[in-house]
Protein backbone atom coordinates (compact mmCIF):
# COMPACT_ATOMS: atom_id res chain seq x y z
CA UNK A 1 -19.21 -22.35 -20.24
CA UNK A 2 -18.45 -19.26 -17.67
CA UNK A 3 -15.99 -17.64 -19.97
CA UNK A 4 -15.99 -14.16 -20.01
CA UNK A 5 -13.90 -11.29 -21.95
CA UNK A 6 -13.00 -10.05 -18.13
CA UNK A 7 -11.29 -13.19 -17.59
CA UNK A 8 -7.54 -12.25 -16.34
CA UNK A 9 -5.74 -14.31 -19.67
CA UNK A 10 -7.98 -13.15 -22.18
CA UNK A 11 -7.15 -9.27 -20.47
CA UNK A 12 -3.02 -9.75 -20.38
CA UNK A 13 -3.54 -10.74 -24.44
CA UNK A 14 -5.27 -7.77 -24.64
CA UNK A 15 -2.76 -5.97 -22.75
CA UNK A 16 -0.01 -7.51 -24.80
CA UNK A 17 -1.28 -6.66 -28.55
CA UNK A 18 -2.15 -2.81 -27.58
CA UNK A 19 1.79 -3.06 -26.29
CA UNK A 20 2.98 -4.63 -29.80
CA UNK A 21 0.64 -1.79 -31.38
CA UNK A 22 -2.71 -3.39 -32.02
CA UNK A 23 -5.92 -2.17 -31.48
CA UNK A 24 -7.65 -4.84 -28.92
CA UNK A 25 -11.29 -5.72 -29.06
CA UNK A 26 -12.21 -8.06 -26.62
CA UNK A 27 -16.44 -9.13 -26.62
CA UNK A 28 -18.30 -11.76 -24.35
CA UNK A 29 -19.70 -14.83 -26.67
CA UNK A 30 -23.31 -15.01 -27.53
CA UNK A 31 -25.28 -15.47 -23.54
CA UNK A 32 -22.13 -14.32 -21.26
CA UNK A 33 -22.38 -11.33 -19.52
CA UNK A 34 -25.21 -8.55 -20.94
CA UNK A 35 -24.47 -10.46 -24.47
CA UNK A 36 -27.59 -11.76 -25.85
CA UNK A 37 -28.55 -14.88 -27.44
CA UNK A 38 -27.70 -18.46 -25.99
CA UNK A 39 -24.36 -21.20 -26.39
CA UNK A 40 -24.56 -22.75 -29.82
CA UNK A 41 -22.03 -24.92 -29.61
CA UNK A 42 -19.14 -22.83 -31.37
CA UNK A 43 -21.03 -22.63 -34.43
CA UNK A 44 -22.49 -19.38 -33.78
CA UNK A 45 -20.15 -17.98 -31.54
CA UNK A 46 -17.32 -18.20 -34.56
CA UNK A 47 -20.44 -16.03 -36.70
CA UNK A 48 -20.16 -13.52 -33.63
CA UNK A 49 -16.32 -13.46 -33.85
CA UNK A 50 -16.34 -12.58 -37.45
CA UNK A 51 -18.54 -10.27 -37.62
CA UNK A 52 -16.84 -8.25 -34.21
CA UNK A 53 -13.99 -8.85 -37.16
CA UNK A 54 -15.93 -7.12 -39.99
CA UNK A 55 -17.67 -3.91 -37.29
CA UNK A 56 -14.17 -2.91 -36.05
CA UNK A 57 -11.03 -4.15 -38.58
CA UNK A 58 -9.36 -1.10 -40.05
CA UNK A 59 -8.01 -2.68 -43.50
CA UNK A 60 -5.21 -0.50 -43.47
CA UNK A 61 -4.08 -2.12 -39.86
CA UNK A 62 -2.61 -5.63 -39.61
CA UNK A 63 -4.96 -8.02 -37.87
CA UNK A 64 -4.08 -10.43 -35.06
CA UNK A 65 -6.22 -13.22 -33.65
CA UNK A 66 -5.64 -14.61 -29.95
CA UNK A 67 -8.20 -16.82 -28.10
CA UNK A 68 -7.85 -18.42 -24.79
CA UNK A 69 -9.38 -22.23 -24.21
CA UNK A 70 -13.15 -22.42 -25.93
CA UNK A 71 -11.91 -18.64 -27.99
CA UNK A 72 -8.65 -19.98 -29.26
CA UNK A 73 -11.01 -22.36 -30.94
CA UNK A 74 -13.23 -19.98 -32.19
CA UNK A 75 -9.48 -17.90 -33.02
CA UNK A 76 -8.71 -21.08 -34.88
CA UNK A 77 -11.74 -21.15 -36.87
CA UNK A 78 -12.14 -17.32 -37.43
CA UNK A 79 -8.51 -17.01 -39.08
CA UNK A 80 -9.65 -20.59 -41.48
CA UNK A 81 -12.55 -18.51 -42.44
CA UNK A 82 -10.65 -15.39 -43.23
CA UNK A 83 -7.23 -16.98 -45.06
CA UNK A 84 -8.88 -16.94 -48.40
CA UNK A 85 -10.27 -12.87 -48.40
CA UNK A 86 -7.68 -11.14 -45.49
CA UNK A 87 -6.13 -13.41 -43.62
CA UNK A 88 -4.61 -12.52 -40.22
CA UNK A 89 -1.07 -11.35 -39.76
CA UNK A 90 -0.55 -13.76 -36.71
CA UNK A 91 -2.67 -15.49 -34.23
CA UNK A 92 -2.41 -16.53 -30.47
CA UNK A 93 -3.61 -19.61 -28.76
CA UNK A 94 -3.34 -19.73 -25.26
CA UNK A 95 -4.63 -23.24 -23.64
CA UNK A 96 -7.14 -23.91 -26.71
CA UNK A 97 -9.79 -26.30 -26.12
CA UNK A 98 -8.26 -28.00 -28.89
CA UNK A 99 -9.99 -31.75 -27.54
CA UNK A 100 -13.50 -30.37 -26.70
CA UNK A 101 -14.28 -28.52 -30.27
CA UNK A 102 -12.84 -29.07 -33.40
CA UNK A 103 -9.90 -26.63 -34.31
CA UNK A 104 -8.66 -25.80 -37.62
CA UNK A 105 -5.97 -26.03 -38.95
CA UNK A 106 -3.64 -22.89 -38.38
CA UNK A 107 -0.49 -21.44 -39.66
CA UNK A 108 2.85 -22.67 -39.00
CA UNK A 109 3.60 -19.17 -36.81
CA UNK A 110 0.99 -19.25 -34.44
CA UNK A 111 2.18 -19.25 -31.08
CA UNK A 112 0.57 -21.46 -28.84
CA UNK A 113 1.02 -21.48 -25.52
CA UNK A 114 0.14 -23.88 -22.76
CA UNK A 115 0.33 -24.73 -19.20
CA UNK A 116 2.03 -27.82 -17.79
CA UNK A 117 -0.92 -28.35 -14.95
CA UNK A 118 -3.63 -27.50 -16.92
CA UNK A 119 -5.72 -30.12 -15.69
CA UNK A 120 -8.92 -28.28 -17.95
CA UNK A 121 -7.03 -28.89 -21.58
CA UNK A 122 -4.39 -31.39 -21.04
CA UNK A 123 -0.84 -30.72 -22.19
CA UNK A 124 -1.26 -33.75 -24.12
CA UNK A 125 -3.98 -33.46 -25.91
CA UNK A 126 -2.24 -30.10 -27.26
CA UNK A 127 0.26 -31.99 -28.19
CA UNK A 128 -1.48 -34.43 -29.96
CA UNK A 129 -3.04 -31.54 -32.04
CA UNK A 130 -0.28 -29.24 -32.51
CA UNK A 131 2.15 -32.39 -33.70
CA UNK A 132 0.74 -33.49 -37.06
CA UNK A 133 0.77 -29.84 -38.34
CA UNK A 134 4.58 -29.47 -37.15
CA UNK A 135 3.59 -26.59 -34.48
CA UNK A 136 5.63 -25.65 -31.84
CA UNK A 137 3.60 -25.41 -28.47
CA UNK A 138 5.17 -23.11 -25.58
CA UNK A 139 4.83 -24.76 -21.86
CA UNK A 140 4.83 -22.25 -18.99
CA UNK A 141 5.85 -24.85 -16.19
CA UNK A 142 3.88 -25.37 -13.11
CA UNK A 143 1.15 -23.11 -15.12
CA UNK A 144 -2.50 -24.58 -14.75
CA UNK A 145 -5.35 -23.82 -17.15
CA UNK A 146 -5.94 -19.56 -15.95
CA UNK A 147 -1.96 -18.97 -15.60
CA UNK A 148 -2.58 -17.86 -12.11
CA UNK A 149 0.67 -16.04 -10.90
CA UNK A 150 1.87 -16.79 -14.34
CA UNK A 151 0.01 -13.92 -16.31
CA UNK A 152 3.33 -11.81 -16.33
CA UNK A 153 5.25 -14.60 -18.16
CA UNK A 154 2.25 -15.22 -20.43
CA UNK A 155 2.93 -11.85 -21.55
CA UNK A 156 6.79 -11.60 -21.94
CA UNK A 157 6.14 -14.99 -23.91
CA UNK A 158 3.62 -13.32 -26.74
CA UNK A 159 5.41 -9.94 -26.82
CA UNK A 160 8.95 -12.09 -27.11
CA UNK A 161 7.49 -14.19 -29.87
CA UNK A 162 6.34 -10.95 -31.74
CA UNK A 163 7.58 -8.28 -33.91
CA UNK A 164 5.56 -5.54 -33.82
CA UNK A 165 3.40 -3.80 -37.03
CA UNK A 166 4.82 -1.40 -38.99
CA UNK A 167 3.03 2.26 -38.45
């Protein structure tokens, strides 16, 4: 769907877990970029994410999951997957395609954070997911879908929402 791990959101996350202390690995989905393979429909791309997981996770390191629109679902589904082995410490949503692929559930501290114009995931529909699990969702007002001029408050909102790992 044109996503790629050079897209400016998906870089400020980046940018903002290496500032809490995190290691970041970004990585194109399966057919983006020089990544081979083709779109399968989230199914496979959520594989991909977990096993990018399993190549670089140092077990000794907290882990931290963000996605922006189609990755904060596969964020979503990668954390389900790992809550019963080694769960993540926290995870990020930013504009999650939450009406276009089906999310999991997550835990009550993700931070989620959405733009009031995003006219590509509609405010509402985040609402309508984030409600029945009691989640807050964060609105950056005026923000559309890629947080354009907003990227600088996107990151004061995930560092302010953090507490940084322990060395």
């Amino acid at each position: 769907h044109g996503g790629t791990m050079d897209n400016k959101v998906a870089q400020t996350l980046a940018r903002a877990f290496v500032q809490l202390g995190y290691r970041a690995v970004r990585f194109n989905f399966r057919g983006v970029g020089a990544s081979a393979g083709v779109w399968d429909h989230g199914r496979g791309e959520v594989d991909d994410a977990l096993a990018v997981i399993a190549a670089e996770r140092d077990l000794a390191m907290p882990l931290a999951l963000g996605g922006f629109s189609f990755g904060g679902y596969v964020a979503s589904q990668a954390a389900a997957r790992l809550a019963a082995q080694s769960p993540a410490e926290r995870l990020v949503l930013v504009g999650p395609a939450v009406k276009s692929f089906p999310m999991a559930p997550v835990p009550k501290d993700t931070l989620v954070v959405h733009g009031e114009a995003d006219d590509v995931v509609l405010l509402s529909d985040v609402f309508n997911w984030a409600r029945p699990q009691g989640l807050p969702v964060t609105v950056v007002p005026g923000a559309g879908h890629f947080f354009h001029g907003q990227l600088a408050l996107l990151k004061s909102i995930v560092l302010g929402a953090w507490h940084p790992p322990l060395p």
